[in-house]
Each structure stands twice: as structure tokens, then as C-alpha cells.
N, C-alpha and C. Protein backbone atom coordinates (compact mmCIF):
# COMPACT_ATOMS: atom_id res chain seq x y z
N UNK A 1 1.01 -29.54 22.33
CA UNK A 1 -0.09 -29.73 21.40
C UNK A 1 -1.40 -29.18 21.95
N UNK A 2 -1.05 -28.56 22.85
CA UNK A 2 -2.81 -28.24 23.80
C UNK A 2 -3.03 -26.87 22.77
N UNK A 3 -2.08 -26.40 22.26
CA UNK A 3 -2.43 -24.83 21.78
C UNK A 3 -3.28 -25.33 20.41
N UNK A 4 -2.82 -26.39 19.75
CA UNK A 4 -3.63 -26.89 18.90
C UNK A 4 -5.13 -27.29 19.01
N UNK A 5 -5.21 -27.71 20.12
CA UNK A 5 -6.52 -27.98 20.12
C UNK A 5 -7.20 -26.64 20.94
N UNK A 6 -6.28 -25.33 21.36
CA UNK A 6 -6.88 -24.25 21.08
C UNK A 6 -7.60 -23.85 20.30
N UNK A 7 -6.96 -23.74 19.51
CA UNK A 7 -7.16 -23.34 18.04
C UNK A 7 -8.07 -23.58 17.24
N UNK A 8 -7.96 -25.32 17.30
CA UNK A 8 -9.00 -25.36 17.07
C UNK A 8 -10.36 -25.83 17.43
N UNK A 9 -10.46 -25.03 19.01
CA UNK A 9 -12.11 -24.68 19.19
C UNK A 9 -12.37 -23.66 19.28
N UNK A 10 -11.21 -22.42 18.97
CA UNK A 10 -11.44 -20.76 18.52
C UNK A 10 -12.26 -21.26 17.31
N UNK A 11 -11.56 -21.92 16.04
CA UNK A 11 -12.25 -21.99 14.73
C UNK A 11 -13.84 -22.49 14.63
N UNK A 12 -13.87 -23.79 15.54
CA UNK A 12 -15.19 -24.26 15.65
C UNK A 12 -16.20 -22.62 15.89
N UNK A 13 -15.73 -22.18 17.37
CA UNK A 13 -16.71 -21.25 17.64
C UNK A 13 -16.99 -19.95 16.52
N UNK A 14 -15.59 -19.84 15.81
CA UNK A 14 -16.28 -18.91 14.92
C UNK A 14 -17.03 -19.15 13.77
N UNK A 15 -16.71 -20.48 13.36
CA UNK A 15 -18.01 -21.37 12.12
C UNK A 15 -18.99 -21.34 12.70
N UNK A 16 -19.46 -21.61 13.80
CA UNK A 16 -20.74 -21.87 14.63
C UNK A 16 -21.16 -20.33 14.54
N UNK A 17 -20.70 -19.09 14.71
CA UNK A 17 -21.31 -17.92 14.75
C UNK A 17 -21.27 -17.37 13.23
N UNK A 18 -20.65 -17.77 12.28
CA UNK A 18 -20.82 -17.22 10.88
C UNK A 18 -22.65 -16.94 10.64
N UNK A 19 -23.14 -15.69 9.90
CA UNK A 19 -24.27 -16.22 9.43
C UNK A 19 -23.85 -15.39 8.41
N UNK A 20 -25.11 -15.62 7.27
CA UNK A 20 -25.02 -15.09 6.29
C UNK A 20 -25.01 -13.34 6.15
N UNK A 21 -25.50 -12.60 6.86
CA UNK A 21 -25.21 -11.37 7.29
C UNK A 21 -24.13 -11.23 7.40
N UNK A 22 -23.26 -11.77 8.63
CA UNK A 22 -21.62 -11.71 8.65
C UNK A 22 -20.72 -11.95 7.40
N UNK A 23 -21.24 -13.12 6.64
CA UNK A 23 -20.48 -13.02 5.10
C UNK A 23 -20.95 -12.31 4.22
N UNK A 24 -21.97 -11.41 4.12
CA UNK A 24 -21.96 -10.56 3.27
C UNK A 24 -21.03 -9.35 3.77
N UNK A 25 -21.39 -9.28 4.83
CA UNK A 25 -20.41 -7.83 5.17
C UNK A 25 -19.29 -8.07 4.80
N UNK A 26 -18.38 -9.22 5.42
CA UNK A 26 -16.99 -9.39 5.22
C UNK A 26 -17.00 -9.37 3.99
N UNK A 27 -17.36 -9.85 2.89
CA UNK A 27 -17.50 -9.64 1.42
C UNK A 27 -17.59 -8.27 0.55
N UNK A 28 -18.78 -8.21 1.49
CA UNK A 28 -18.71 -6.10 0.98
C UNK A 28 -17.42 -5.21 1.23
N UNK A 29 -16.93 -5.67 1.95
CA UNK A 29 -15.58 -5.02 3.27
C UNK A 29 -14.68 -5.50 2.41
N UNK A 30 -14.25 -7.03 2.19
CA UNK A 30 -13.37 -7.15 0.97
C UNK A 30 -13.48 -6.20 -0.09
N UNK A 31 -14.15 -5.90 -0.90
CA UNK A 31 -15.04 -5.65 -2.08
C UNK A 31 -14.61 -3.85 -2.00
N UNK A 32 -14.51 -3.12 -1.13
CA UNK A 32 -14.68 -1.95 -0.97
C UNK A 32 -12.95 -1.88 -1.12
N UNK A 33 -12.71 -2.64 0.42
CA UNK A 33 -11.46 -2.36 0.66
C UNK A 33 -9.92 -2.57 -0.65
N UNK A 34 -10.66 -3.79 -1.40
CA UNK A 34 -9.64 -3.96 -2.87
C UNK A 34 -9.89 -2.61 -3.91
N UNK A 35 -11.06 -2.21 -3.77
CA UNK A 35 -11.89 -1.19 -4.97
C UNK A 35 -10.67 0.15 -4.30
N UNK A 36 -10.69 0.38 -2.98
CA UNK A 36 -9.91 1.76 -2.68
C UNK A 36 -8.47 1.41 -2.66
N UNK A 37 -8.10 -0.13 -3.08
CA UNK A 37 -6.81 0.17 -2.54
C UNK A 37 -6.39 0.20 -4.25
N UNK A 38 -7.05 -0.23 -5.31
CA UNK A 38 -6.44 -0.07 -6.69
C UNK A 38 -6.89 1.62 -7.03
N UNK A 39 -7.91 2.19 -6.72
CA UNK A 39 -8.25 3.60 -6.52
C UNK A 39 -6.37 4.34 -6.29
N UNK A 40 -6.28 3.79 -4.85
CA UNK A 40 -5.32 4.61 -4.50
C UNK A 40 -3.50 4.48 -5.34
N UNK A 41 -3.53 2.95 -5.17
CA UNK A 41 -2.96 2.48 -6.51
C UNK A 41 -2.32 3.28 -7.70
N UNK A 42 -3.66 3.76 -8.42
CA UNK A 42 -3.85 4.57 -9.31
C UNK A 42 -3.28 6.12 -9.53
N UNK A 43 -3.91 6.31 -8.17
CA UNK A 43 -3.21 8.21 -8.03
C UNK A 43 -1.99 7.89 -7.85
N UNK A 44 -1.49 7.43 -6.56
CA UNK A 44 -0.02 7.27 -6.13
C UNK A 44 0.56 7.28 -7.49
N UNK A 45 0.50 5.95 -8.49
CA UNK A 45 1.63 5.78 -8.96
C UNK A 45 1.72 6.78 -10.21
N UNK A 46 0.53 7.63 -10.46
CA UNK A 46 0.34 8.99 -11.37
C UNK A 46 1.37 9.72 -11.08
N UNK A 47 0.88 10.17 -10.02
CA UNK A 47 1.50 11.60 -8.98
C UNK A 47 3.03 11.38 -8.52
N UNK A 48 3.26 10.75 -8.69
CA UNK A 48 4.41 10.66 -8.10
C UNK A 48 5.82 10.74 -9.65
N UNK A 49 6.74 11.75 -9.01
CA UNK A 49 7.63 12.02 -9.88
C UNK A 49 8.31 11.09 -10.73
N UNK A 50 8.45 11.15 -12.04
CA UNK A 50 9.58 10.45 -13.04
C UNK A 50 10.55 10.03 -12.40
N UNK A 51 11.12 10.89 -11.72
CA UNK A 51 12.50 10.38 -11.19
C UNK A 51 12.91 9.99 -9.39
N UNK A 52 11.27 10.02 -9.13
CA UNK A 52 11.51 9.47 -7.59
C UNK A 52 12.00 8.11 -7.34
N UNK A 53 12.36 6.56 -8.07
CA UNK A 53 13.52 6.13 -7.87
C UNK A 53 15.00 6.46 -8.07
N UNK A 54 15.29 7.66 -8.63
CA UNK A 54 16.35 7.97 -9.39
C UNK A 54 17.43 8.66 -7.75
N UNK A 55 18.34 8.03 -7.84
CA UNK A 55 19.51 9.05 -7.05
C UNK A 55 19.49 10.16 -7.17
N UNK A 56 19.34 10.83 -8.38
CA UNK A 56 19.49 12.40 -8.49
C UNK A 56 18.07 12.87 -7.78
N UNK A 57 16.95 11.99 -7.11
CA UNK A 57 15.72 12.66 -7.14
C UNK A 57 15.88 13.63 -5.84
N UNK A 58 15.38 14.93 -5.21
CA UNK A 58 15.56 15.49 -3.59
C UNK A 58 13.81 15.60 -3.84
N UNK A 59 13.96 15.35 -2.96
CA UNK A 59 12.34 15.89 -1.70
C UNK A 59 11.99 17.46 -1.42
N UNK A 60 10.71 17.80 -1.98
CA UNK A 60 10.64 19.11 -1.80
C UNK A 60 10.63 19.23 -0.04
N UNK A 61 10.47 20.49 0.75
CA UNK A 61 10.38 20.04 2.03
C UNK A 61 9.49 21.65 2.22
N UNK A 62 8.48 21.58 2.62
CA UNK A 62 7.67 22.73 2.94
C UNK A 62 7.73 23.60 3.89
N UNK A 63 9.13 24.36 3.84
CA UNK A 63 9.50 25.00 4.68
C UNK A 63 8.42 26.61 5.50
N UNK A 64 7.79 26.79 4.40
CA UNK A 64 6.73 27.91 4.18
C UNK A 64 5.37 28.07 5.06
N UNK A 65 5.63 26.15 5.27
CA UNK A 65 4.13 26.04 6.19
C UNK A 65 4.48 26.26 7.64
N UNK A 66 3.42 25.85 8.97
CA UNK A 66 3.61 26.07 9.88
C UNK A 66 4.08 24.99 10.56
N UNK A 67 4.86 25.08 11.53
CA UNK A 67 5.68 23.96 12.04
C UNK A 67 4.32 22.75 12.32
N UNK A 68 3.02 23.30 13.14
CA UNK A 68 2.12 22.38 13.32
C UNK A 68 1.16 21.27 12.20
N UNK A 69 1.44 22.37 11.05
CA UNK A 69 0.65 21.83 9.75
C UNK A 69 1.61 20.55 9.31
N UNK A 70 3.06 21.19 9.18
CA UNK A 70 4.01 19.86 8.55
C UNK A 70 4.17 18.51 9.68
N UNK A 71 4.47 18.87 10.82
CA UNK A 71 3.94 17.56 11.58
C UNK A 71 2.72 17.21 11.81
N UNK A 72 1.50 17.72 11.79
CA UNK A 72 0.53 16.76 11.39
C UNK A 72 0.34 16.33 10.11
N UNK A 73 0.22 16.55 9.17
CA UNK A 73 0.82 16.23 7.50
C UNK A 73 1.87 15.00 7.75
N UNK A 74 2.56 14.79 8.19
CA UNK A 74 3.75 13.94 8.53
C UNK A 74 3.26 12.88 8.89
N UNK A 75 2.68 12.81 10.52
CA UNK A 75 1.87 11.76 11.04
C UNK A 75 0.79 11.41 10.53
N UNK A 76 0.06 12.17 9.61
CA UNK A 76 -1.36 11.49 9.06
C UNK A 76 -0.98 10.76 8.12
N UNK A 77 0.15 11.25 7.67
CA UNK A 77 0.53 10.66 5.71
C UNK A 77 1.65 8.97 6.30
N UNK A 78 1.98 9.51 7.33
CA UNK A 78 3.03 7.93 7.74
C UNK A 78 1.85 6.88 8.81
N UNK A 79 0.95 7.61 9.16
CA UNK A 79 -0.30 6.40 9.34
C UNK A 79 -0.58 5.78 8.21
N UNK A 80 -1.45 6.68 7.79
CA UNK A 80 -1.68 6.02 6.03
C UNK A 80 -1.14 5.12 5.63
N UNK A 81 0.12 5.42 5.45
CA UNK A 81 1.37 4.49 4.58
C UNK A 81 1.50 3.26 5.51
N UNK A 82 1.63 3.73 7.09
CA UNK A 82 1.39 1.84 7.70
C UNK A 82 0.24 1.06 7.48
N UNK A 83 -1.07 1.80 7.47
CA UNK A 83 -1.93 0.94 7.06
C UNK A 83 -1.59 0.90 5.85
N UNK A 84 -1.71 1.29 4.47
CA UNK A 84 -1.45 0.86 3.49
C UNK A 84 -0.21 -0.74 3.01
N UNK A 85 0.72 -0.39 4.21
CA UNK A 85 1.50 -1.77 4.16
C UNK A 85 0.84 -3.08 4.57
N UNK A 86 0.49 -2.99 6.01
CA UNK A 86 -0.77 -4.08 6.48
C UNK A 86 -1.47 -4.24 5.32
N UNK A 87 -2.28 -3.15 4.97
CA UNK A 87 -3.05 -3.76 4.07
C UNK A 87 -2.62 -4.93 2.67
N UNK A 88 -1.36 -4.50 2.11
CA UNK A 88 -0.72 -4.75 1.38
C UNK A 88 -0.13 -5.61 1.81
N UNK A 89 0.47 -6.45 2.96
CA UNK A 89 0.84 -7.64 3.33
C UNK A 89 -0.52 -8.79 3.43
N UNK A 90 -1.81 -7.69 3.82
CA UNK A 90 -3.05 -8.96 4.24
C UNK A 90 -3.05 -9.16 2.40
N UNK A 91 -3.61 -8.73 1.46
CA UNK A 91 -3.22 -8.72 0.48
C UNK A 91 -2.71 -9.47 -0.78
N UNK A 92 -1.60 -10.03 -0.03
CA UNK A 92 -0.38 -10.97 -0.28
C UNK A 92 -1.23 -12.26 -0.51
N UNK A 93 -1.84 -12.38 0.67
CA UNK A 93 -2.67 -14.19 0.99
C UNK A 93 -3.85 -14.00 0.74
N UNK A 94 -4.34 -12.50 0.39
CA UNK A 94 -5.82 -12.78 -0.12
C UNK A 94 -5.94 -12.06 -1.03
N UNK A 95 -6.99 -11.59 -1.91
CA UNK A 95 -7.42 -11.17 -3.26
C UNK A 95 -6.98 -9.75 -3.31
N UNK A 96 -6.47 -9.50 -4.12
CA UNK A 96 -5.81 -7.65 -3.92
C UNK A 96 -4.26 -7.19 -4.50
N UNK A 97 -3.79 -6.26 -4.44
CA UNK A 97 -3.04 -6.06 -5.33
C UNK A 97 -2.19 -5.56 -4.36
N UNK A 98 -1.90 -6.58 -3.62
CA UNK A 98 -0.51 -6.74 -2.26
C UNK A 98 0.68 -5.97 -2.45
N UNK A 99 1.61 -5.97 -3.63
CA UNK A 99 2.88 -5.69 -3.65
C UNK A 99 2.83 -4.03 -4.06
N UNK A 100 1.48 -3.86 -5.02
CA UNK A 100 2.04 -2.69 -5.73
C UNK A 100 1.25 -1.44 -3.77
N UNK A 101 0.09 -2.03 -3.36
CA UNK A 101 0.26 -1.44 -1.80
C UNK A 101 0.89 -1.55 -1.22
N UNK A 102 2.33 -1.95 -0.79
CA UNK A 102 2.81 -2.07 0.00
C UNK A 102 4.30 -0.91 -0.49
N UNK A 103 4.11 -0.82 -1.92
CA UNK A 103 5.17 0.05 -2.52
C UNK A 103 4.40 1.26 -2.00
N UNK A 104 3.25 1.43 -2.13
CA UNK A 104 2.88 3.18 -2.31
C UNK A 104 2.50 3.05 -0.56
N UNK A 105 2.42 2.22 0.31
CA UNK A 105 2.61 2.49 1.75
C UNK A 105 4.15 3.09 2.17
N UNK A 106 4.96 2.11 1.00
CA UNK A 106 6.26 2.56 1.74
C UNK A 106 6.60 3.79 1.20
N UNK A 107 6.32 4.48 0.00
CA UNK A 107 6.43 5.43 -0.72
C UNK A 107 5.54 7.30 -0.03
N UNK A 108 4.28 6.61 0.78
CA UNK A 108 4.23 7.62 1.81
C UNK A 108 4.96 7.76 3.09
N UNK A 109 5.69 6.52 3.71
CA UNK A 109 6.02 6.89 4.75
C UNK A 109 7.36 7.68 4.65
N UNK A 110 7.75 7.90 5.55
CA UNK A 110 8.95 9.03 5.55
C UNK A 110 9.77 8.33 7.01
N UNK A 111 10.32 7.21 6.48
CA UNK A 111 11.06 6.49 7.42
C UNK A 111 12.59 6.05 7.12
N UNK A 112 13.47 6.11 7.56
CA UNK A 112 14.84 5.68 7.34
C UNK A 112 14.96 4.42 6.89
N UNK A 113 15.70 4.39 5.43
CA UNK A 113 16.15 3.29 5.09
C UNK A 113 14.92 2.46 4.25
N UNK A 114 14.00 3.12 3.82
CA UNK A 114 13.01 2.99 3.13
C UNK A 114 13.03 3.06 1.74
N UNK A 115 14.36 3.48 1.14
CA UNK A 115 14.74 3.66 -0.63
C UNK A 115 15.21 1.82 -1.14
N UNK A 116 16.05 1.47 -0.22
CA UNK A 116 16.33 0.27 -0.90
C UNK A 116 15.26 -0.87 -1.01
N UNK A 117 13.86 -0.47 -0.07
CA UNK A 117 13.09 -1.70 -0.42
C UNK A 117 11.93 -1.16 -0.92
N UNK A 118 11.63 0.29 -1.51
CA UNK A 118 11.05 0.61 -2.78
C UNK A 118 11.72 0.06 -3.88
N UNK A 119 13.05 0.17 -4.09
CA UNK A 119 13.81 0.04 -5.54
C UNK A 119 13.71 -1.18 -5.74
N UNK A 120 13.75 -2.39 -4.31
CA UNK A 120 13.49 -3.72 -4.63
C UNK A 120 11.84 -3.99 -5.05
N UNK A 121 11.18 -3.50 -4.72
CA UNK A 121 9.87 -3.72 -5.43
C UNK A 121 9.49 -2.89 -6.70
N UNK A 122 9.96 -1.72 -6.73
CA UNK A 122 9.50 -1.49 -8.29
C UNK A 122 10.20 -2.16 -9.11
N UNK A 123 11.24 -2.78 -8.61
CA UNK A 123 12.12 -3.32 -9.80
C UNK A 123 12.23 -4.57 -10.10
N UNK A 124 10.82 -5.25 -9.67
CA UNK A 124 10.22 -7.02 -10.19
C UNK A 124 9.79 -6.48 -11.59
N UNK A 125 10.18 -6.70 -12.31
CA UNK A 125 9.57 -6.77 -13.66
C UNK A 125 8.15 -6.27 -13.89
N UNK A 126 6.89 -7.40 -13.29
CA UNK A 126 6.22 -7.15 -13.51
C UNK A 126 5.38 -5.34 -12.85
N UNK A 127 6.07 -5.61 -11.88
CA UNK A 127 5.44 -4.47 -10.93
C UNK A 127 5.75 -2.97 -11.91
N UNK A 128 7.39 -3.25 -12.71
CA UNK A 128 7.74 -1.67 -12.95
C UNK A 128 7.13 -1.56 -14.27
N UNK A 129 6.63 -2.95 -15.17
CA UNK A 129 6.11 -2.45 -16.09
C UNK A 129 4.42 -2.38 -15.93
N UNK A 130 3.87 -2.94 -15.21
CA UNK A 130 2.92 -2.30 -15.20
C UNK A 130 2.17 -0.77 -14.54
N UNK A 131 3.45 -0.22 -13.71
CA UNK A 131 3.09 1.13 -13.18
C UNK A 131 3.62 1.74 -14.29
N UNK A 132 4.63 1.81 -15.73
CA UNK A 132 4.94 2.35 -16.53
C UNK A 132 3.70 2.40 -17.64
N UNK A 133 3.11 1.53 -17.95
CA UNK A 133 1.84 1.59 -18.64
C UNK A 133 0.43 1.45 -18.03
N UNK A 134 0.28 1.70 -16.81
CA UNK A 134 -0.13 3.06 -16.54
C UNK A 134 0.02 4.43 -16.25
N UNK A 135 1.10 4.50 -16.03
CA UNK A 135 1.32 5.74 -16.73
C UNK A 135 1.54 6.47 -17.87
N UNK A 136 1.81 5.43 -18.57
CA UNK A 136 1.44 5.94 -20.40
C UNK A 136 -0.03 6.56 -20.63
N UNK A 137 -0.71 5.49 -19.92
CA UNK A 137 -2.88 5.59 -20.48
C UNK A 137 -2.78 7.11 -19.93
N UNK A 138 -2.35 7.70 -18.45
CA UNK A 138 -2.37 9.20 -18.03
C UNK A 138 -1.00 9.86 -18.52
N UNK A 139 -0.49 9.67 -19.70
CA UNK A 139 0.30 10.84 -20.73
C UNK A 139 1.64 11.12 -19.65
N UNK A 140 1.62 10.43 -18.44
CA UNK A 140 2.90 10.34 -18.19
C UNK A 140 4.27 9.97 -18.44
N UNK A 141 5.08 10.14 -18.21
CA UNK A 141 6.61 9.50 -18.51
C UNK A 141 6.52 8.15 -17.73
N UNK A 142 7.72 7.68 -18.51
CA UNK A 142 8.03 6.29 -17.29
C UNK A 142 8.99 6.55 -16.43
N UNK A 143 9.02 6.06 -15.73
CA UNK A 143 9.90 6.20 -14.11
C UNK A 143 11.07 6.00 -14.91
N UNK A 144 12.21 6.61 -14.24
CA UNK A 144 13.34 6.46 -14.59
C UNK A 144 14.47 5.61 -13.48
N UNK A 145 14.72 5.04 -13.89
CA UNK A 145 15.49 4.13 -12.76
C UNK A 145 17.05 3.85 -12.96
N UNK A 146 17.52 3.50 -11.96
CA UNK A 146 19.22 3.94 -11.45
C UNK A 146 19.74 2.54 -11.84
């Protein structure tokens, strides 16, 4: 029980240092950080192909570029996508749109074994119909699913 009363005199000390400066920022920082993650939200689930849950879908692969361009392209876009999951797990327990980030984190990364727990999240009800009507409002198709 000693870790408990760790704990809580970590919490004391950080109530004791809150000021109102510090909660506005963290507020603004919330505030920004929900605003870019439905932003991103938005494009992802545009841009991304009709039939990228679909079995029949293949992956273009940019054979044309330079070996250095496609691995950095690779590593910047599978950073992204881990933060985008973090983000999308913090998310979960606080104000933000947790599940549908954590789809378009997993949907940039380029990691093994990453199809079956897209298909399990677009395919909550609510999640697949609301990326389908938005994509109606941008004259898209609806995802097609297996």
C-alpha cells in the first residue's frame, strides 16, 4: 500500500502546481488536438479507396520512386499512424473521436496482421455508417465490405 500513498502525493503536488495558465493551455492543447484529429478523420476516411476493406483490394507499391524516398515515406507515414493510435486510445477516456483514430492510425501503418483489426473496427455499426455518410456529403461511394 506504500505505492498508494505514492500516488497520492504525486497528485497532491500536481493540484498544488495547477494554475490557471496551465489549464488554459491544457485546454487549448485539448481543443486543437480533437479539432486535427476530426480534420484528419475527415481526409483519411475520403481518400481512401471503396474497396480497401475488400479482399479483392492490392496496394499500389511505388516502385518508380527512389529506394530512399519510399523508406522515408514508410517511416514518417508508420510514425504518424502510431501516434495517431495513442492518440486514439488517450481518446477513448477523454473527449475525442477515439475509435474512428485509431482506425485511420491503423490504416496508415504498414504493419503485419493489421487487416483483421481494421475490419473489426469499421465493422461496429456505428463507426461504418458513419464513415459511409460521410462519404456520401464528399460524392463518394460507400466502402464495400467482405
Amino acid at each position: 500500500m506504500e505505492w498508494f500513498g505514492e500516488v497520492w502525493e504525486w497528485f497532491a503536488r500536481f493540484w498544488e502546481s495547477l494554475t490557471w495558465g496551465r489549464i488554459a493551455w491544457g485546454l487549448l492543447f485539448s481543443l486543437v488536438t480533437i479539432i486535427a484529429s476530426y480534420g484528419l478523420i475527415v481526409i483519411g476516411m475520403i481518400k481512401i479507396p471503396a474497396n480497401y476493406f475488400s479482399s479483392s483490394y492490392v496496394k499500389e507499391i511505388n516502385a518508380d520512386k527512389h529506394f530512399f524516398v519510399r523508406w522515408g515515406a514508410l517511416i514518417i507515414k508508420n510514425f504518424i499512424g502510431f501516434l495517431l493510435i495513442v492518440a486514439g486510445i488517450i481518446m477513448i477516456f477523454t473527449p475525442g473521436p477515439g475509435v474512428p483514430t485509431i482506425l485511420l492510425g491503423l490504416i496508415m501503418m504498414d504493419i503485419p496482421g493489421k487487416r483483421p483489426l481494421e475490419a473489426k473496427l469499421i465493422q461496429r455499426p456505428m463507426v461504418l455508417s458513419a464513415v459511409n455518410n460521410l462519404r456520401a456529403k464528399y460524392n463518394k461511394p460507400p466502402l464495400i465490405m467482405d
